[in-house]
Protein backbone atom coordinates (compact mmCIF):
# COMPACT_ATOMS: atom_id res chain seq x y z
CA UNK A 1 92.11 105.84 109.11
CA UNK A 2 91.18 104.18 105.58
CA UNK A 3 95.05 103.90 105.14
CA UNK A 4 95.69 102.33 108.79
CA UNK A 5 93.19 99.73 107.80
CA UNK A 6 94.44 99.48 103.91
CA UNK A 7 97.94 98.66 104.94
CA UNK A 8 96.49 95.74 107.44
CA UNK A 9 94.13 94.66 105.00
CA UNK A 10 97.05 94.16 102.63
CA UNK A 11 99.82 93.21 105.01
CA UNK A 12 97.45 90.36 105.65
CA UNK A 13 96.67 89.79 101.82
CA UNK A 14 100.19 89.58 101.32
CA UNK A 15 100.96 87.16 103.91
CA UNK A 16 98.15 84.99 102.95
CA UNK A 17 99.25 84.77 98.96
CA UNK A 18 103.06 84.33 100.32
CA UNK A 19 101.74 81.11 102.44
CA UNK A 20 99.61 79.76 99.20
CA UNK A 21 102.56 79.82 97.22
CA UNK A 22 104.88 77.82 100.31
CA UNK A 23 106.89 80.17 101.27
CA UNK A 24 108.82 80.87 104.19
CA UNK A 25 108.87 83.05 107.43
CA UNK A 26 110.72 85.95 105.53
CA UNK A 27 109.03 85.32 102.30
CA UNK A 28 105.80 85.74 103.86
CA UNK A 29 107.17 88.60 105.48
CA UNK A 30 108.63 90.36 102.63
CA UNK A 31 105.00 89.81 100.63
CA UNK A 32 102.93 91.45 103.97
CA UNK A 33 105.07 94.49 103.72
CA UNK A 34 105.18 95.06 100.16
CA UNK A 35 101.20 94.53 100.12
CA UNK A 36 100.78 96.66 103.27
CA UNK A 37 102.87 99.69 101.27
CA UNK A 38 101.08 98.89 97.99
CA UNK A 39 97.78 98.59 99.29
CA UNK A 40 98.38 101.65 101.90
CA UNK A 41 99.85 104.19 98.80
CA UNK A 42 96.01 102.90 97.02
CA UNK A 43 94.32 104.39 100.63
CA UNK A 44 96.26 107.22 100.69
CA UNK A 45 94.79 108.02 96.97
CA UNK A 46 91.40 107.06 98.06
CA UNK A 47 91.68 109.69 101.15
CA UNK A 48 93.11 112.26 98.46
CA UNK A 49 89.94 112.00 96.16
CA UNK A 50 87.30 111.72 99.36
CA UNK A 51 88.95 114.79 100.74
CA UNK A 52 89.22 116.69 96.94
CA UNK A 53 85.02 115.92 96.09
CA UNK A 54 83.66 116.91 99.82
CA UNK A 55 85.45 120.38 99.82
């Protein structure tokens, strides 16, 4: 779940920085999905250490 909502929160990070800079449809769309993966590899590390310190 925390990655689910990492990769939107970043997808939509991503589009918002590509938009402040003026860029276009598939600039905006190539910064969404390379925040989405960026942000969802930093949830999938987040889920590794919650699951490593509860067990």
């Amino acid at each position: 779940m925390i990655v689910f909502i990492a990769a939107l929160i970043g997808a939509a990070y991503g589009a918002f920085a590509a938009r402040r800079k003026g860029g276009k449809g598939w600039d905006v769309a190539h910064y969404a999905a390379a925040y989405g993966i960026a942000f969802s590899l930093v949830g999938v590390l987040a889920t590794i250490i919650i699951t490593r310190t509860m067990v």
